[in-house]
Protein backbone atom coordinates (compact mmCIF):
# COMPACT_ATOMS: atom_id res chain seq x y z
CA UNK A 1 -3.75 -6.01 -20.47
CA UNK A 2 -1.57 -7.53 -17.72
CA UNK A 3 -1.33 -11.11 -17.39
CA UNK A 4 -1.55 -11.33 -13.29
CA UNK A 5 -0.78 -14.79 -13.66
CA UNK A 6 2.43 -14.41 -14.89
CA UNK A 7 5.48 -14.35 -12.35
CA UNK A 8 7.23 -11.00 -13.12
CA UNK A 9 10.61 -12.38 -11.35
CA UNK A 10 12.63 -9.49 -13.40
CA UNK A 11 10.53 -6.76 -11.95
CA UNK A 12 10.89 -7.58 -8.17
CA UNK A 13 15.03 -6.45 -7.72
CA UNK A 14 13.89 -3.43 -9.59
CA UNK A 15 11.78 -2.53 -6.42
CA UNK A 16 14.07 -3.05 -3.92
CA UNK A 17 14.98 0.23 -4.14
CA UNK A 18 15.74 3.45 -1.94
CA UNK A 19 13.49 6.49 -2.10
CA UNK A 20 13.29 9.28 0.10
CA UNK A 21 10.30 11.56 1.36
CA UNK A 22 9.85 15.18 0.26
CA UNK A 23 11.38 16.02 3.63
CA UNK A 24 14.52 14.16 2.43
CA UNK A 25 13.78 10.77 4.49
CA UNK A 26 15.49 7.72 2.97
CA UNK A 27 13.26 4.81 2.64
CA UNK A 28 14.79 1.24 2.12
CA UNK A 29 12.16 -0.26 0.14
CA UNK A 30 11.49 -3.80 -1.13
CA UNK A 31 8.55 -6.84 -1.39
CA UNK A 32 8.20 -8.32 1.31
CA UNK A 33 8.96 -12.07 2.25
CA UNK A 34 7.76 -14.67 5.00
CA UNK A 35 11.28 -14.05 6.73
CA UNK A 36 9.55 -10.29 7.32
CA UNK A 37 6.06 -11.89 9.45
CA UNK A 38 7.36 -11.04 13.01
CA UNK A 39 8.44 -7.39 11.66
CA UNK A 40 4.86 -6.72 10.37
CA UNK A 41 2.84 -8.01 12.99
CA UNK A 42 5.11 -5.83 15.68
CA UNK A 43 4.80 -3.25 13.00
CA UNK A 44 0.74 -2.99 13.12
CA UNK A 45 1.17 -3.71 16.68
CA UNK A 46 2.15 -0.05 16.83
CA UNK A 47 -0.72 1.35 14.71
CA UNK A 48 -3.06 3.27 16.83
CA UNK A 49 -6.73 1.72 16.59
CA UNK A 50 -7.98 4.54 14.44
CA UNK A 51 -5.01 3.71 12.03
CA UNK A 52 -5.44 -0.34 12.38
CA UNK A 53 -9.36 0.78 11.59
CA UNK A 54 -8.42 2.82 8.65
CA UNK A 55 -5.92 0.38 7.07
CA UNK A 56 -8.36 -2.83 7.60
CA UNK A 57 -11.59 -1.05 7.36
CA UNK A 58 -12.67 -2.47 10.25
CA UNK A 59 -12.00 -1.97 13.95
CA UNK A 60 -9.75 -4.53 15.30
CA UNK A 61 -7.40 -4.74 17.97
CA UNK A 62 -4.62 -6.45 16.98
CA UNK A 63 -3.15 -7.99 13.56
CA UNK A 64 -3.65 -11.97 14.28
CA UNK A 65 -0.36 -13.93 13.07
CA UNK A 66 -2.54 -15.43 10.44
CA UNK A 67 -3.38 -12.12 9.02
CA UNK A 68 0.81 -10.97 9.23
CA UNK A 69 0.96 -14.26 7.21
CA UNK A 70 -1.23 -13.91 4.70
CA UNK A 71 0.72 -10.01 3.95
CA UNK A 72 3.77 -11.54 3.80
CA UNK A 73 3.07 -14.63 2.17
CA UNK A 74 2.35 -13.40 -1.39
CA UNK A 75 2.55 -14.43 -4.99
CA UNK A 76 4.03 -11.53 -6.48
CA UNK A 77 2.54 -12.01 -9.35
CA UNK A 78 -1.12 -10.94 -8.11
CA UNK A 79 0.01 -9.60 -4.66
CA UNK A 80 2.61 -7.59 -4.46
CA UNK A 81 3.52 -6.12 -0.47
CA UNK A 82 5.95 -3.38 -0.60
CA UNK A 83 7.59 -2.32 2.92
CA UNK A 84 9.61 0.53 3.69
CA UNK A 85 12.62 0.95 6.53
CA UNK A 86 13.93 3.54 7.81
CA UNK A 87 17.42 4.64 7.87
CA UNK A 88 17.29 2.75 11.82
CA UNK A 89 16.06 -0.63 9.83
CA UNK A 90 12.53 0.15 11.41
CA UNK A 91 9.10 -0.87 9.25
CA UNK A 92 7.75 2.27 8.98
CA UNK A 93 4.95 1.29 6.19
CA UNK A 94 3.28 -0.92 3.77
CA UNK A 95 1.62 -0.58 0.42
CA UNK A 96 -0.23 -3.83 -0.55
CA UNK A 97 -0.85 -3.54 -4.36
CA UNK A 98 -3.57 -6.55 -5.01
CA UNK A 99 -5.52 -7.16 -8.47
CA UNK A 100 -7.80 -9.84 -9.75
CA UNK A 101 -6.55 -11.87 -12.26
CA UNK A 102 -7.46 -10.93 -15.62
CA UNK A 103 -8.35 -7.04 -14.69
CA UNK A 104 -6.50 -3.91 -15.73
CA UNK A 105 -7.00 -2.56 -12.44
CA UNK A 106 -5.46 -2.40 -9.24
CA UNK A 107 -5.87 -2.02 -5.53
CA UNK A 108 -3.92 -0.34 -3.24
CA UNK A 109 -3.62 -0.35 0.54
CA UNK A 110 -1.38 1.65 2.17
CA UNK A 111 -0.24 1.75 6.10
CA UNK A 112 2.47 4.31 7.97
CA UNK A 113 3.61 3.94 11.06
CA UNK A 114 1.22 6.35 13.81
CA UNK A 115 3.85 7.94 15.24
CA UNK A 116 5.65 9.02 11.88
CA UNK A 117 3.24 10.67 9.63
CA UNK A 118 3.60 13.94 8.47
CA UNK A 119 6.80 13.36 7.29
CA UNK A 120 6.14 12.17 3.11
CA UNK A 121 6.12 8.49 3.85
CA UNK A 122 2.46 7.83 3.07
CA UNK A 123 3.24 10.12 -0.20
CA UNK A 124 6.88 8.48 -1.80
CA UNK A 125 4.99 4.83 -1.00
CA UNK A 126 1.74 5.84 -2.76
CA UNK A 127 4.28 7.29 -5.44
CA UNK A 128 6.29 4.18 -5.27
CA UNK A 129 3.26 1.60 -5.24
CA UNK A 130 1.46 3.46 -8.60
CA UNK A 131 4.91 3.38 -10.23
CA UNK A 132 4.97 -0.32 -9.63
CA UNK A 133 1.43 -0.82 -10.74
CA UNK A 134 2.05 0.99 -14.04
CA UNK A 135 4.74 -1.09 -14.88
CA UNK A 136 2.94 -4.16 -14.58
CA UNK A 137 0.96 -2.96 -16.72
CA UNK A 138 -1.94 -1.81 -14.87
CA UNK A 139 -4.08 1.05 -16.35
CA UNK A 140 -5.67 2.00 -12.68
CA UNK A 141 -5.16 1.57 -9.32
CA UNK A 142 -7.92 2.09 -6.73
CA UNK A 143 -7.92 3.13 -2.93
CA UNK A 144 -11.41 2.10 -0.45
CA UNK A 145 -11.15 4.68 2.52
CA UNK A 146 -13.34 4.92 4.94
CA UNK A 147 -14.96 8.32 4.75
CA UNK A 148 -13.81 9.82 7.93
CA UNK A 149 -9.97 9.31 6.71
CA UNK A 150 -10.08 12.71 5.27
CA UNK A 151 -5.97 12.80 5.99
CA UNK A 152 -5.54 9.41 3.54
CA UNK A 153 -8.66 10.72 1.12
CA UNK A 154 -6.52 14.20 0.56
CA UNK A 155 -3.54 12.85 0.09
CA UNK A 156 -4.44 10.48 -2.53
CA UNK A 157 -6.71 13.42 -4.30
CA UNK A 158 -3.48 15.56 -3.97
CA UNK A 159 -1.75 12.56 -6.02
CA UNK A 160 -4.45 12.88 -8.59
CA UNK A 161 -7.18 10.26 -7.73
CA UNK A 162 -10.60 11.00 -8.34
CA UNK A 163 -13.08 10.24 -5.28
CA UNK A 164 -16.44 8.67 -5.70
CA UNK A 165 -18.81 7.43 -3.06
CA UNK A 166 -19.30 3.63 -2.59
CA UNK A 167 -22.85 2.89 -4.34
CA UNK A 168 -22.69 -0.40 -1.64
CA UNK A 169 -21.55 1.29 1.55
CA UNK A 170 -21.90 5.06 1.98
CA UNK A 171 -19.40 4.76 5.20
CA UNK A 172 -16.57 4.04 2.65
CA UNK A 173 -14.89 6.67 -0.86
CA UNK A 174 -13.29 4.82 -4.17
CA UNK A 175 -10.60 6.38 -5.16
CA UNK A 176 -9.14 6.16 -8.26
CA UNK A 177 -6.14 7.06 -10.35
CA UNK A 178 -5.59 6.78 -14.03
CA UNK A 179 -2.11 5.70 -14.32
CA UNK A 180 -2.25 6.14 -18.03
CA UNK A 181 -2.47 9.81 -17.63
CA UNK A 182 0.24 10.14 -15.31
């Protein structure tokens, strides 16, 4: 089992890391810092409202600068936020990887900018956020979609998570991926 409480200082340069897209996109990606709150908040201030709605599960208009804060402001240890640039140093997305201390499991949140999926980005930082999770240690990581996502809820059944209703909330899916078997 992971010790979450434990600063993993020699894993973080390993993620700073380019990856590219199935369409051949390079991705500069790395954790994210409090240097990077102005980039995030214009970042989700280009999210359309049925992305902001998807990412936060809830509608909201905007991203306070409390909220950017708190996403950049992490402990790495607990909280990891991995963010992606293009190849024009734009934020083009965000996987939050979160997990309670003491748990072998993992939740991930994932954003991409509106006006750039389609292109693999959602997929290589859903690749790149499970690949971090396993190497902390984690045996699962698990996605809460809102039910009408159906583009986020088949691309993380394509990557071999397992959907389940919310017992709590039918408006919302679990999904679920054993990293283990991967």
């Amino acid at each position: 089992m992971p010790n979450a409480d434990q600063p993993a200082p020699a894993l973080l340069p390993k993620w700073a890391a380019t990856i590219a897209t199935r369409e051949g996109l390079g991705l500069n990606v790395r954790p994210a810092s409090p240097d990077d709150e102005q980039a995030l908040a214009e970042f989700f201030g280009q999210l359309s409202p049925q992305d902001l709605r998807f990412r936060f599960l809830s509608a909201m208009k905007q991203v306070t600068p409390g909220l950017a804060r708190q996403l950049v402001d992490v402990d790495h240890t607990k909280t990891e936020n991995l963010i992606a640039f293009d190849a024009k140093d734009r934020l083009v997305a965000t996987a939050m990887i979160a997990a309670p201390g003491g748990t072998d499991d993992a939740e991930v949140a994932l954003a991409v900018r509106s006006d750039l999926k389609g292109h693999g980005i959602g997929w290589s930082m859903l690749d790149h956020a499970c690949n971090y999770a396993r190497s902390r240690g984690f045996k699962a990581v698990h996605s809460l979609q809102l039910s009408d996502d159906r583009a986020a809820i088949s691309l993380e059944q394509e990557m071999g998570f397992r959907a389940k209703p919310c017992a709590d909330d039918m408006s919302l899916v679990i999904l679920t991926r054993d990293l283990a078997a991967t």
